[in-house]
C-alpha atoms as a PDB file:
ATOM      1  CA  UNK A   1      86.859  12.649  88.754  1.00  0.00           C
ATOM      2  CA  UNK A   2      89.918  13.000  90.792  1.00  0.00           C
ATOM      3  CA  UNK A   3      92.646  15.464  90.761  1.00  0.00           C
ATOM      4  CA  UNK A   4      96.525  15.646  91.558  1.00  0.00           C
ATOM      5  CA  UNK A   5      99.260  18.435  91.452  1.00  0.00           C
ATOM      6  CA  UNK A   6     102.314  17.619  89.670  1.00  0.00           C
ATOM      7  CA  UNK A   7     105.254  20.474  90.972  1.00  0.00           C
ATOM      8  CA  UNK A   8     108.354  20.714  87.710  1.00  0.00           C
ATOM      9  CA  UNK A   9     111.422  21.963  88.840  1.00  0.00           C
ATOM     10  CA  UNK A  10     113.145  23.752  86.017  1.00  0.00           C
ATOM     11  CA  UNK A  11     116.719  22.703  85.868  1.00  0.00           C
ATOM     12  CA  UNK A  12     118.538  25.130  83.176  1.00  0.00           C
ATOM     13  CA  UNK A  13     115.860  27.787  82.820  1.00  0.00           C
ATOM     14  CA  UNK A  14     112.940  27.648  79.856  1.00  0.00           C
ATOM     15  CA  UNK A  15     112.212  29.459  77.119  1.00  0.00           C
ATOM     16  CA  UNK A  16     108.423  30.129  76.844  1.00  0.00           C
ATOM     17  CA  UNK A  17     107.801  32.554  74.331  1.00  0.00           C
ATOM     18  CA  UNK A  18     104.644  34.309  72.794  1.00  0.00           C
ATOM     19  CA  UNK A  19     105.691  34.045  69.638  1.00  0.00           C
ATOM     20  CA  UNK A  20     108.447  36.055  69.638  1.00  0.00           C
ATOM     21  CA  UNK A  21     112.159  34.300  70.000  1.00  0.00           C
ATOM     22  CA  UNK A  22     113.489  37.213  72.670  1.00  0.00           C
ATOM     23  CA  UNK A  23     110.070  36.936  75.012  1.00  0.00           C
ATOM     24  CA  UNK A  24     110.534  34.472  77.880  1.00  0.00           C
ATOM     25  CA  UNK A  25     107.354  34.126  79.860  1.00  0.00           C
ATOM     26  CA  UNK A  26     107.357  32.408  83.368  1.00  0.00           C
ATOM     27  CA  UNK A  27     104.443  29.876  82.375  1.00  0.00           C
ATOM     28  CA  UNK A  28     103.207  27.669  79.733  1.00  0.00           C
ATOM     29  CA  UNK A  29      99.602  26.513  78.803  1.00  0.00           C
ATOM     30  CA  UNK A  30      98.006  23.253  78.481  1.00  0.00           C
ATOM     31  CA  UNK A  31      98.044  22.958  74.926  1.00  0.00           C
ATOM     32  CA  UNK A  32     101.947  23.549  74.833  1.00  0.00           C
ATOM     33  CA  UNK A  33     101.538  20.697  77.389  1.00  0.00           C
ATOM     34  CA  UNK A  34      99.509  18.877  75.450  1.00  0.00           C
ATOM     35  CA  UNK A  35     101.638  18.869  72.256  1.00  0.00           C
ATOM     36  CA  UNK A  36     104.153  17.541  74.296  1.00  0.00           C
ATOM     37  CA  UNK A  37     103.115  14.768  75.499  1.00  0.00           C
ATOM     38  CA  UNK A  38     101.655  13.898  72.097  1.00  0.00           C
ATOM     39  CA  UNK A  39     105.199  13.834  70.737  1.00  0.00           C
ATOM     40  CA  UNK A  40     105.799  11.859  74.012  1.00  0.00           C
ATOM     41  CA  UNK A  41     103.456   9.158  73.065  1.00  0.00           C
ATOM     42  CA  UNK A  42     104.602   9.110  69.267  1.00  0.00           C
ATOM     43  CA  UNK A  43     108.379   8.384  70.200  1.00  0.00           C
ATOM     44  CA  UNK A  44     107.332   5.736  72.367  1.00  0.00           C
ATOM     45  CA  UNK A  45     104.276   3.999  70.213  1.00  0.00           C
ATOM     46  CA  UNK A  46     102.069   5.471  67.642  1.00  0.00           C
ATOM     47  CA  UNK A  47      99.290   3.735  69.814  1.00  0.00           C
ATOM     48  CA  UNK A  48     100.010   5.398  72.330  1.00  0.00           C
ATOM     49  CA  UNK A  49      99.204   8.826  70.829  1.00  0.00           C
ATOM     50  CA  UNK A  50      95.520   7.525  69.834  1.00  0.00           C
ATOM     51  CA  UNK A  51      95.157   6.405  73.809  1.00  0.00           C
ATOM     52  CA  UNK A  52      95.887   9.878  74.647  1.00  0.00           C
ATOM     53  CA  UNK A  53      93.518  11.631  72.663  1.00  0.00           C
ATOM     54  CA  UNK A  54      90.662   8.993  73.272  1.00  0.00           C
ATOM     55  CA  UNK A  55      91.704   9.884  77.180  1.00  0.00           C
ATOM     56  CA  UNK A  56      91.116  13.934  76.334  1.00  0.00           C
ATOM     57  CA  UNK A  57      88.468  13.378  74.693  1.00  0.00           C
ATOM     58  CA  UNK A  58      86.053  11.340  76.242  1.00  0.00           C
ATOM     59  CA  UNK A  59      87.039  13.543  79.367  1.00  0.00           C
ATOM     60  CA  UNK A  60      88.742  10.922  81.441  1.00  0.00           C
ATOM     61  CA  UNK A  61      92.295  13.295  80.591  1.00  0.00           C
ATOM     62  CA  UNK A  62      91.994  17.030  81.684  1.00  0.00           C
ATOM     63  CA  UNK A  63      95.132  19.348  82.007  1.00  0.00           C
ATOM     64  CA  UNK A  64      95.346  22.547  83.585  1.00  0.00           C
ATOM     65  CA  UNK A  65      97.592  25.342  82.362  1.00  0.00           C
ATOM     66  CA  UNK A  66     101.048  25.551  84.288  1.00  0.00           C
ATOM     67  CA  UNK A  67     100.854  27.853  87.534  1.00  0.00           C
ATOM     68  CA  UNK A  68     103.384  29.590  89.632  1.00  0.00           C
ATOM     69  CA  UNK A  69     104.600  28.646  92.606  1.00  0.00           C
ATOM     70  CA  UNK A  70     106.928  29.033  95.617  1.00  0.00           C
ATOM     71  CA  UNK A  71     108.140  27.358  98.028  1.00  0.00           C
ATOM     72  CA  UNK A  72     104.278  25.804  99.600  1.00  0.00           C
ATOM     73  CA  UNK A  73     102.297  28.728  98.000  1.00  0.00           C
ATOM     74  CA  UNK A  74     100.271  27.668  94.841  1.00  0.00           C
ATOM     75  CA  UNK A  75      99.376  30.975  92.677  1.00  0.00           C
ATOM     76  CA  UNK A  76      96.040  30.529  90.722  1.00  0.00           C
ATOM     77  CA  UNK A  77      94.813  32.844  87.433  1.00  0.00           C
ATOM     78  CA  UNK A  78      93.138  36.273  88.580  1.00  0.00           C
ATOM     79  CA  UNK A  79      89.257  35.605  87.571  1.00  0.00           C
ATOM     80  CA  UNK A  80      88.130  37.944  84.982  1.00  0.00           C
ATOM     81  CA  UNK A  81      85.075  39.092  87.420  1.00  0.00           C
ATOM     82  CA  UNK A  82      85.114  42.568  88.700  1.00  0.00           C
ATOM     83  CA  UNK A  83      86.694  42.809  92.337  1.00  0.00           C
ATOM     84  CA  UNK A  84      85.934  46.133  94.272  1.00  0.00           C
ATOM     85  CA  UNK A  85      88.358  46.289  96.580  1.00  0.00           C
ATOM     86  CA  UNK A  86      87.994  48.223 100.057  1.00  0.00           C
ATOM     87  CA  UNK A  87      90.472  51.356  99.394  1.00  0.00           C
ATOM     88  CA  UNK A  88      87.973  53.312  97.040  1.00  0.00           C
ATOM     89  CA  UNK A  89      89.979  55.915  95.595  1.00  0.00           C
ATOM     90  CA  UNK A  90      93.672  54.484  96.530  1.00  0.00           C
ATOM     91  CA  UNK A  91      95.332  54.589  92.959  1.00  0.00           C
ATOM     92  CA  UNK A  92      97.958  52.174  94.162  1.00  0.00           C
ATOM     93  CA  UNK A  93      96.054  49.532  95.481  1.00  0.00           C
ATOM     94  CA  UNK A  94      93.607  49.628  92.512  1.00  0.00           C
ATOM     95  CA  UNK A  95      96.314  49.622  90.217  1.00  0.00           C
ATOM     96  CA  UNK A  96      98.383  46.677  91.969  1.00  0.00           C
ATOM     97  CA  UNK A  97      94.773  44.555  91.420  1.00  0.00           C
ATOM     98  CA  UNK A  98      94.795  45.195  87.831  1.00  0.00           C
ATOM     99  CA  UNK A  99      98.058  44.544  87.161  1.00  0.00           C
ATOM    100  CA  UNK A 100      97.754  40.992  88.935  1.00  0.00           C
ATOM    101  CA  UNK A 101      97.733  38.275  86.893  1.00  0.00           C
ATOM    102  CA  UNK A 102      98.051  35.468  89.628  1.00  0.00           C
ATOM    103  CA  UNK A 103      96.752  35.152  93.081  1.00  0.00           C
ATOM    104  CA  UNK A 104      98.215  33.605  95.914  1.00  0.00           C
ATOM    105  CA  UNK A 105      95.573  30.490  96.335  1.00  0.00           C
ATOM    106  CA  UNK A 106      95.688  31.164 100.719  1.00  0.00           C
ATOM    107  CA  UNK A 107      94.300  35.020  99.430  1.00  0.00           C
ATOM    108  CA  UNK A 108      91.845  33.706  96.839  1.00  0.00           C
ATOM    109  CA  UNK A 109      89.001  34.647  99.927  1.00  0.00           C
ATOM    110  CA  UNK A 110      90.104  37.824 100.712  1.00  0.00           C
ATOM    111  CA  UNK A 111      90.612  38.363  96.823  1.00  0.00           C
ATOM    112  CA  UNK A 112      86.777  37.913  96.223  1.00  0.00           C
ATOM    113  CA  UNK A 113      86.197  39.987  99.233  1.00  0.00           C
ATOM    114  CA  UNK A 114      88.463  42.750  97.568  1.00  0.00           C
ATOM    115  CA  UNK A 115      90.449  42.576 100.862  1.00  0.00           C
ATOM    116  CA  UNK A 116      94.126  41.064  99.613  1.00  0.00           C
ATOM    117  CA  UNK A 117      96.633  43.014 101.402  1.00  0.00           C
ATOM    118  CA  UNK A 118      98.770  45.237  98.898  1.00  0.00           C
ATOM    119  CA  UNK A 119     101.966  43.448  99.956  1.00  0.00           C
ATOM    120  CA  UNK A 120     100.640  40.134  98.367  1.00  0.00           C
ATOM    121  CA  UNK A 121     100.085  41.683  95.152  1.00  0.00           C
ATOM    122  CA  UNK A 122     103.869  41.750  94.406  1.00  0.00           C
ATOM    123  CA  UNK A 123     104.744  38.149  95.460  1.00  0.00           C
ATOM    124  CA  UNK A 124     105.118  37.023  92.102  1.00  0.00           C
ATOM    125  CA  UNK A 125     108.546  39.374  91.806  1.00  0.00           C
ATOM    126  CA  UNK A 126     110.130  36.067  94.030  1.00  0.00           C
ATOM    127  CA  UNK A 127     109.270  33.588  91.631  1.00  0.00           C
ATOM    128  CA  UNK A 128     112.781  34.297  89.216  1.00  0.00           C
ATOM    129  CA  UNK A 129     114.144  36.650  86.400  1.00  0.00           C
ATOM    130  CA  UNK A 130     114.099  36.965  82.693  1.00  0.00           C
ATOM    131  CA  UNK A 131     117.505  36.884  80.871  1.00  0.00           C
ATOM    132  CA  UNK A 132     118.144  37.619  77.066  1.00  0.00           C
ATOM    133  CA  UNK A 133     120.833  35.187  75.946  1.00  0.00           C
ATOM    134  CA  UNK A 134     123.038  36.084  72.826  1.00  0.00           C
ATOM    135  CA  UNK A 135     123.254  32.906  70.516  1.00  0.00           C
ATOM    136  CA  UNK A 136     124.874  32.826  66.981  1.00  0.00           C
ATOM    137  CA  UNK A 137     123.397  30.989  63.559  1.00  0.00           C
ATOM    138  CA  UNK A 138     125.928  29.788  61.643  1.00  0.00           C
ATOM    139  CA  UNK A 139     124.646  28.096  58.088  1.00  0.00           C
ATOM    140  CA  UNK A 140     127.554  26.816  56.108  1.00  0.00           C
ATOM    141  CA  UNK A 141     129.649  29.696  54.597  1.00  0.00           C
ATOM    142  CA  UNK A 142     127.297  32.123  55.581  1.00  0.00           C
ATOM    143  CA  UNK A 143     127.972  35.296  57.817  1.00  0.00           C
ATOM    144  CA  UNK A 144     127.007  33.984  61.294  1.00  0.00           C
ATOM    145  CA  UNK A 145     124.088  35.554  62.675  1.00  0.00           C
ATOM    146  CA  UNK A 146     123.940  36.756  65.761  1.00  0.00           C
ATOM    147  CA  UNK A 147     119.926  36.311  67.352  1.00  0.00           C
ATOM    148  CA  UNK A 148     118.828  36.780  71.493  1.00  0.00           C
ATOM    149  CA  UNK A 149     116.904  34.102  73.238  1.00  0.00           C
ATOM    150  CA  UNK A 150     114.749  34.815  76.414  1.00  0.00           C
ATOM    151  CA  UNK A 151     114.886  32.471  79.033  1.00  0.00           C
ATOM    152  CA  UNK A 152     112.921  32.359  82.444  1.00  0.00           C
ATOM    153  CA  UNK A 153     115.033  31.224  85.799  1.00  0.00           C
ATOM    154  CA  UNK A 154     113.559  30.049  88.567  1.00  0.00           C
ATOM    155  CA  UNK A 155     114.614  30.924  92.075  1.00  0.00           C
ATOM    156  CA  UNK A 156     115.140  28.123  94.300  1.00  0.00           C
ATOM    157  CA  UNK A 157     112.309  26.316  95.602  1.00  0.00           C
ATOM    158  CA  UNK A 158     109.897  27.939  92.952  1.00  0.00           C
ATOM    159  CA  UNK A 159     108.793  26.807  89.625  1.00  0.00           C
ATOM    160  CA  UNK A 160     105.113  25.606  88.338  1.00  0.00           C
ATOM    161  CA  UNK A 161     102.569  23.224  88.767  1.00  0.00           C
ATOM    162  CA  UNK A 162      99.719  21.351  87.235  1.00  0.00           C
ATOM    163  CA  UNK A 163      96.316  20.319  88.389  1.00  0.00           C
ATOM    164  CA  UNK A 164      94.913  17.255  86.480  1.00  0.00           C
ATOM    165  CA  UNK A 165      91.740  15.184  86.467  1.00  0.00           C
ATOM    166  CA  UNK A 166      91.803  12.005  85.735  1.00  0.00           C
ATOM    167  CA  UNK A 167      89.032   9.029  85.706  1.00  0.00           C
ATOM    168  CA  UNK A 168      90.976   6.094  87.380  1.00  0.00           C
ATOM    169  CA  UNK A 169      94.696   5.416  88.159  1.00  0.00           C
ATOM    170  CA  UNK A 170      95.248   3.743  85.021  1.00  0.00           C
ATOM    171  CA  UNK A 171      94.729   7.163  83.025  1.00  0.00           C
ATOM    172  CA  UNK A 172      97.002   8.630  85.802  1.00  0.00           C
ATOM    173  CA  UNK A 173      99.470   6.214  85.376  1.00  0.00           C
ATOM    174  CA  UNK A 174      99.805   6.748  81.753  1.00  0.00           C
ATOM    175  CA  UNK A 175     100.271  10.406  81.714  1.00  0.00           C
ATOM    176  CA  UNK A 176     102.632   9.982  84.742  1.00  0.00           C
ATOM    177  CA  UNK A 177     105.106   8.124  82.168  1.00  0.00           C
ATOM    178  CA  UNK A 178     104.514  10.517  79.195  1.00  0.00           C
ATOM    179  CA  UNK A 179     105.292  13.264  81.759  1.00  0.00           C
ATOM    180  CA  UNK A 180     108.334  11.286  82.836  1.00  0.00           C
ATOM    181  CA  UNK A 181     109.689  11.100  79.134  1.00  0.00           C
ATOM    182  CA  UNK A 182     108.866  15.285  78.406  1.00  0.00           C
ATOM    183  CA  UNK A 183     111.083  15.880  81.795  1.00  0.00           C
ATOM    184  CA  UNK A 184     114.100  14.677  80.117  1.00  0.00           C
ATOM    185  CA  UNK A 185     113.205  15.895  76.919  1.00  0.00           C
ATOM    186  CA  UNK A 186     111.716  19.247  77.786  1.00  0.00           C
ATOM    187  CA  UNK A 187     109.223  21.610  77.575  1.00  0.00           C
ATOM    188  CA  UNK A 188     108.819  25.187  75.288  1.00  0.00           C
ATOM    189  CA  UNK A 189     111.707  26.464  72.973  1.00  0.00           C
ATOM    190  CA  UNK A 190     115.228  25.171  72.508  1.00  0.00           C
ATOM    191  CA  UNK A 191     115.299  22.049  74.349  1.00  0.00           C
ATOM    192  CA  UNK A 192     118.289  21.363  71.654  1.00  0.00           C
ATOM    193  CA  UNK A 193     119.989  23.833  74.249  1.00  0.00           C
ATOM    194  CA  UNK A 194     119.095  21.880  77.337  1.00  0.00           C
ATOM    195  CA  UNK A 195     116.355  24.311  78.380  1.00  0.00           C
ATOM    196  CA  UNK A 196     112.522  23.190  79.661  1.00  0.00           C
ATOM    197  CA  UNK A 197     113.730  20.240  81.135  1.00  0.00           C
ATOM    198  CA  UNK A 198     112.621  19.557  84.655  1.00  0.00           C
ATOM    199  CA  UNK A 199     112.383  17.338  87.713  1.00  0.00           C
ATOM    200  CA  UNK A 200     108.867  15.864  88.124  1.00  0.00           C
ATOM    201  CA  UNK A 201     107.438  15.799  91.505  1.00  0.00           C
ATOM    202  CA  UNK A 202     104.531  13.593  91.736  1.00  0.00           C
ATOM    203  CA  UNK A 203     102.300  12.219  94.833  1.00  0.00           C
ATOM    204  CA  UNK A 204     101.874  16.300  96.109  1.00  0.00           C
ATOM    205  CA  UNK A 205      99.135  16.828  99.015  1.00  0.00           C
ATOM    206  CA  UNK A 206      96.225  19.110  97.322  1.00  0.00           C
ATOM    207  CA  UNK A 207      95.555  21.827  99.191  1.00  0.00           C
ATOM    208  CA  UNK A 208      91.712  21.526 100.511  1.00  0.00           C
ATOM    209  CA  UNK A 209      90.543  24.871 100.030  1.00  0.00           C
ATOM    210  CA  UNK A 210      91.714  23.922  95.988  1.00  0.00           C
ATOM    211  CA  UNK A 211      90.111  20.503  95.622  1.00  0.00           C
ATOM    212  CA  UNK A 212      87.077  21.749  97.416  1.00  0.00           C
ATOM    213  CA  UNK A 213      86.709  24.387  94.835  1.00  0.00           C
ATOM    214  CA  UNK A 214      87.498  21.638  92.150  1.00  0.00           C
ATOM    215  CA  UNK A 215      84.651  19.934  92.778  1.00  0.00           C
ATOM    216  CA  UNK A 216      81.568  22.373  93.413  1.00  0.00           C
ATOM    217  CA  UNK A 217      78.819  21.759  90.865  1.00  0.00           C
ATOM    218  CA  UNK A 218      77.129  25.124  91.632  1.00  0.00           C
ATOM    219  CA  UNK A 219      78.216  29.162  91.570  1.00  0.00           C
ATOM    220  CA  UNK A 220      80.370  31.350  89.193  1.00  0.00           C
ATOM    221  CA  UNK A 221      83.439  28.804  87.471  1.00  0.00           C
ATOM    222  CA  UNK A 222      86.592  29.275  86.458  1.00  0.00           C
ATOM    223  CA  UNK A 223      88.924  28.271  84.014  1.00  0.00           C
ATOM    224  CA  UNK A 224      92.001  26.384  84.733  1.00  0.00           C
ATOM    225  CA  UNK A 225      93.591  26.331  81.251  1.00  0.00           C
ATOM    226  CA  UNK A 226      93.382  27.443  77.595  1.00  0.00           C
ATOM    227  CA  UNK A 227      89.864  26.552  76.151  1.00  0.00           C
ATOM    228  CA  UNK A 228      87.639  27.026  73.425  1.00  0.00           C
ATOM    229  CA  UNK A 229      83.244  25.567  74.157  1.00  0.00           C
ATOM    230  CA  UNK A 230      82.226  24.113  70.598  1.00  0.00           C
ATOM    231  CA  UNK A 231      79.539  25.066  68.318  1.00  0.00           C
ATOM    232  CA  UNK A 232      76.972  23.538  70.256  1.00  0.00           C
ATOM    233  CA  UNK A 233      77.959  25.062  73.391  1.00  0.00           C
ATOM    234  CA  UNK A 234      79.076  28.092  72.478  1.00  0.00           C
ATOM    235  CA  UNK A 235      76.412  30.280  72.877  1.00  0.00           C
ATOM    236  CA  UNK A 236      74.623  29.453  75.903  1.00  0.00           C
ATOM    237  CA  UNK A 237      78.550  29.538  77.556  1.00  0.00           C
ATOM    238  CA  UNK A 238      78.458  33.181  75.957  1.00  0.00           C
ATOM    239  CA  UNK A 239      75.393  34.393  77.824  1.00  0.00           C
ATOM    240  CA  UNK A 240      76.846  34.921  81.387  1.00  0.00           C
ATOM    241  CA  UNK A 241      80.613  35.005  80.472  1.00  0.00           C
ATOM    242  CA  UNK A 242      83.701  37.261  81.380  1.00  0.00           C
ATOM    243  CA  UNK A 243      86.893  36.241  79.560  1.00  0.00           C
ATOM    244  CA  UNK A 244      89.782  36.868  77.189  1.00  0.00           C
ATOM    245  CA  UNK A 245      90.311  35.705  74.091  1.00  0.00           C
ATOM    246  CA  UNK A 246      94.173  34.691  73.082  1.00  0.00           C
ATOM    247  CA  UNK A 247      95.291  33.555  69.820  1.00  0.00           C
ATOM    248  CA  UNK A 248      97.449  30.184  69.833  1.00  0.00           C
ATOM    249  CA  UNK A 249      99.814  29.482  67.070  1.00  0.00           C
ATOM    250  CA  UNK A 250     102.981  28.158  65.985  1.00  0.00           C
ATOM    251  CA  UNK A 251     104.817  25.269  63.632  1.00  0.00           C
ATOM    252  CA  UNK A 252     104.557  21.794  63.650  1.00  0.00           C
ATOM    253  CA  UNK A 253     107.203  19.989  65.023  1.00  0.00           C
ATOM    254  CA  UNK A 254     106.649  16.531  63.241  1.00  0.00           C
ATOM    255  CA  UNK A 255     109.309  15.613  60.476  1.00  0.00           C
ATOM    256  CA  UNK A 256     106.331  13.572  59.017  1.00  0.00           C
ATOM    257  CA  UNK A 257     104.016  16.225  58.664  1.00  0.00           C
ATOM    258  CA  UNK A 258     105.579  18.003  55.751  1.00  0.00           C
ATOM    259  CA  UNK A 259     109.311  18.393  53.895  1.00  0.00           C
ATOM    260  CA  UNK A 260     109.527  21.576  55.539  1.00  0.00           C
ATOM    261  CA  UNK A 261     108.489  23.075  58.804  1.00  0.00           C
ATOM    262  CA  UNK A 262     105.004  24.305  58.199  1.00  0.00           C
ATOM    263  CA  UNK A 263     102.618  26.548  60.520  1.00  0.00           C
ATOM    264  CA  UNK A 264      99.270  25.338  62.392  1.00  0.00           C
ATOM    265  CA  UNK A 265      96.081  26.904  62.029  1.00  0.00           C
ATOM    266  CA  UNK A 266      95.291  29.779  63.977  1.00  0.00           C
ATOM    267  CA  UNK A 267      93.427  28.862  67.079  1.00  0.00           C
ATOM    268  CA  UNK A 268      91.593  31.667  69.192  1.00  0.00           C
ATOM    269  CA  UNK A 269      90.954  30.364  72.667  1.00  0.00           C
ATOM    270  CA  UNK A 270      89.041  31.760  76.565  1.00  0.00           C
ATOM    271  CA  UNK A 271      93.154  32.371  78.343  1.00  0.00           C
ATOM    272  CA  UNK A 272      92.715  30.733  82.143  1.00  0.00           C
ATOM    273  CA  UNK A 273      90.573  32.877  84.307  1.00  0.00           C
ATOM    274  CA  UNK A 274      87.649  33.174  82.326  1.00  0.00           C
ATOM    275  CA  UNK A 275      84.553  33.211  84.172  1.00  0.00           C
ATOM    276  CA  UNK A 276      81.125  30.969  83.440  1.00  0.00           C
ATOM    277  CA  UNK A 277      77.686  30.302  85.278  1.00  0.00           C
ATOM    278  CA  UNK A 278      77.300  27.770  82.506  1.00  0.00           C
ATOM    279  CA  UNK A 279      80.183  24.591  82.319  1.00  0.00           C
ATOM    280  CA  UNK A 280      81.049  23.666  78.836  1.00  0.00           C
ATOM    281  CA  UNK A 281      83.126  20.353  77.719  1.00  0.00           C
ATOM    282  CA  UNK A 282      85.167  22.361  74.634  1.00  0.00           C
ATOM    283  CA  UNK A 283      86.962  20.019  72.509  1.00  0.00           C
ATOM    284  CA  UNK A 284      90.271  18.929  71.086  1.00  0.00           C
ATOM    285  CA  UNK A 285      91.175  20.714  67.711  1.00  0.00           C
ATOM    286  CA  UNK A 286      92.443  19.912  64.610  1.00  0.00           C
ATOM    287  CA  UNK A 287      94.920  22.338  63.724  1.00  0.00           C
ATOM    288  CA  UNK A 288      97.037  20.721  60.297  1.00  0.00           C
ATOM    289  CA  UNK A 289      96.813  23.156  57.508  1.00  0.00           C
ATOM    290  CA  UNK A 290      97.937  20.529  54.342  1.00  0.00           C
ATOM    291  CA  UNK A 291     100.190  18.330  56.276  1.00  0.00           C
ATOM    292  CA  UNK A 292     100.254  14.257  56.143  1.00  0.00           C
ATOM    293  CA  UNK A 293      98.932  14.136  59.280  1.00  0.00           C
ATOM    294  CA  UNK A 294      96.567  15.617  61.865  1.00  0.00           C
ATOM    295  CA  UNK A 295      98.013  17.886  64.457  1.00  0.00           C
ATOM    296  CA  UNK A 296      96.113  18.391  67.749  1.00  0.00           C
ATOM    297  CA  UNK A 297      95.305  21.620  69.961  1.00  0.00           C
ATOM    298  CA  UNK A 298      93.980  21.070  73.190  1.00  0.00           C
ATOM    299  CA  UNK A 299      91.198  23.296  74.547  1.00  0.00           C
ATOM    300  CA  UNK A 300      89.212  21.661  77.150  1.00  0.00           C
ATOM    301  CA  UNK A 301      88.612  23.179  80.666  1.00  0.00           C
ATOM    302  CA  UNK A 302      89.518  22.653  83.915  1.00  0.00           C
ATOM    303  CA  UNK A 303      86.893  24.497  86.135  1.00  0.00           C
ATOM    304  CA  UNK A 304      87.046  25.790  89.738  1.00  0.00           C
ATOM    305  CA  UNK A 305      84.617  27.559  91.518  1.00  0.00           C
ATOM    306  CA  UNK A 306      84.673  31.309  92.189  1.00  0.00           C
ATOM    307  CA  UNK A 307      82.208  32.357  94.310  1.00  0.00           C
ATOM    308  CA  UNK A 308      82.899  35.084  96.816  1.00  0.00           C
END
């Protein structure tokens, strides 16, 4: 397997909620990435949407969730293993580490070693602002409606990344053109506004300390993205495992699925940082609750080792 960063560069802000229309979040996971590019592939070739899957599936595809960063720092998910840090007793510093929820990837040693300088807790505050937009519904002779929109702006020189595996360059070269199409057409909530659309970077220099922790076979692992280990794996994956679990939801967004916009199966899912001794493939999901079609949620991991 071999692995690549992609860097997006949000043009007109994004609207990543959490199911809520005011929320804006400053990331998005893998299977909001995911369903993208499946409506990617569909507008291009029905095929195409079968090549993807068959790519996630047999594990030649994997995604990670979309991570901060600024400027040359890459932030990472804060494992869910218990860090003791060195300042027993200082209420600041032990409250800074719990409030973390991504790590500077140059501090991920000193992390583990419960040595990350306080100052490095807070560089996340760089990374852009929230704003609540006012927008108005207007439905024929109705009363307009007036509703608020979050949306997430990123300062210059920041925005997020991916890390993907892929099995050969011709897997990377098709998701490199799906990606290409969901720039234009955007990411999260109300593209029809002009928001999630971005500028693709592609070719980026991995960092080594990253791919070398992509690629250890042995220690504590973990996740890089939204996942869920199947039946089979499930509890063996449970027996040495620190996570959270996060419910995914939401409608379809297929005009052939149903007459009328129509919700997908709850999905509950590890959130990126979980922690395993034990790998685990998970699985793609089928998520269609009475529509003409299936409807796919991705929940395979991307692992990366963890050892202090």
């Amino acid at each position: 397997m071999e692995y690549t960063i992609y860097k997006l560069e949000f043009l007109n802000g994004a609207h990543f909620g959490n199911n809520t229309l005011e929320s804006a979040q400053c990331t998005f996971q893998a299977d909001t990435l995911f369903s993208a590019l499946c409506i990617e592939a569909v507008k291009k070739d029905k095929k195409l949407l079968n090549q993807l899957v068959s790519y996630v599936e047999t594990g030649e595809l994997i995604l990670s969730d979309a991570f901060p960063y600024i400027l040359d720092e890459y932030y990472i998910p804060k494992p869910f293993i218990h860090i003791e840090n060195n300042s027993r007793g200082n209420s600041v510093i032990k409250k800074a580490y719990k409030q973390m929820e991504y790590i500077p990837l140059s501090g991920l040693d000193d992390f583990l070693r419960g040595t990350l300088p306080l100052e490095r807790t807070h560089e996340l505050e760089q990374l852009g602002k929230s704003f609540s937009k006012v927008s108005v519904s207007v439905r024929g002779e109705e009363e307009s409606m007036p509703y608020r929109v979050g949306i997430y702006y990123y300062n210059k020189g920041c925005g997020l990344y991916l890390i993907v595996g892929y099995a050969d360059m011709q897997v990377r070269e098709f998701l490199e053109e799906l990606l290409e199409g969901v720039s234009f057409s955007g990411i999260g909530g109300k593209r029809n506004a002009g928001l999630g659309r971005f500028t693709l970077y592609t070719g980026k220099k991995m960092p080594v300390q990253l791919e070398e922790r992509l690629t250890k076979d042995k220690g504590t692992f973990m996740t890089l993205s939204v996942s869920l280990p199947t039946e089979q794996e499930i509890d063996k994956v449970l027996e040495q495992a620190s996570y959270t679990l996060e419910k995914r939801s939401g409608f379809v967004d297929s005009t052939e699925y149903a007459q009328q916009q129509l919700r997908k199966k709850d999905l509950y899912v590890f959130k990126a940082g979980a922690c395993v001794s034990t790998k685990y493939e998970g699985a793609v999901y089928d998520v269609a609750a009475g529509g003409r079609h299936a409807v796919y949620r991705y929940a395979k991991p991307l692992f990366m080792e963890v050892s202090p």
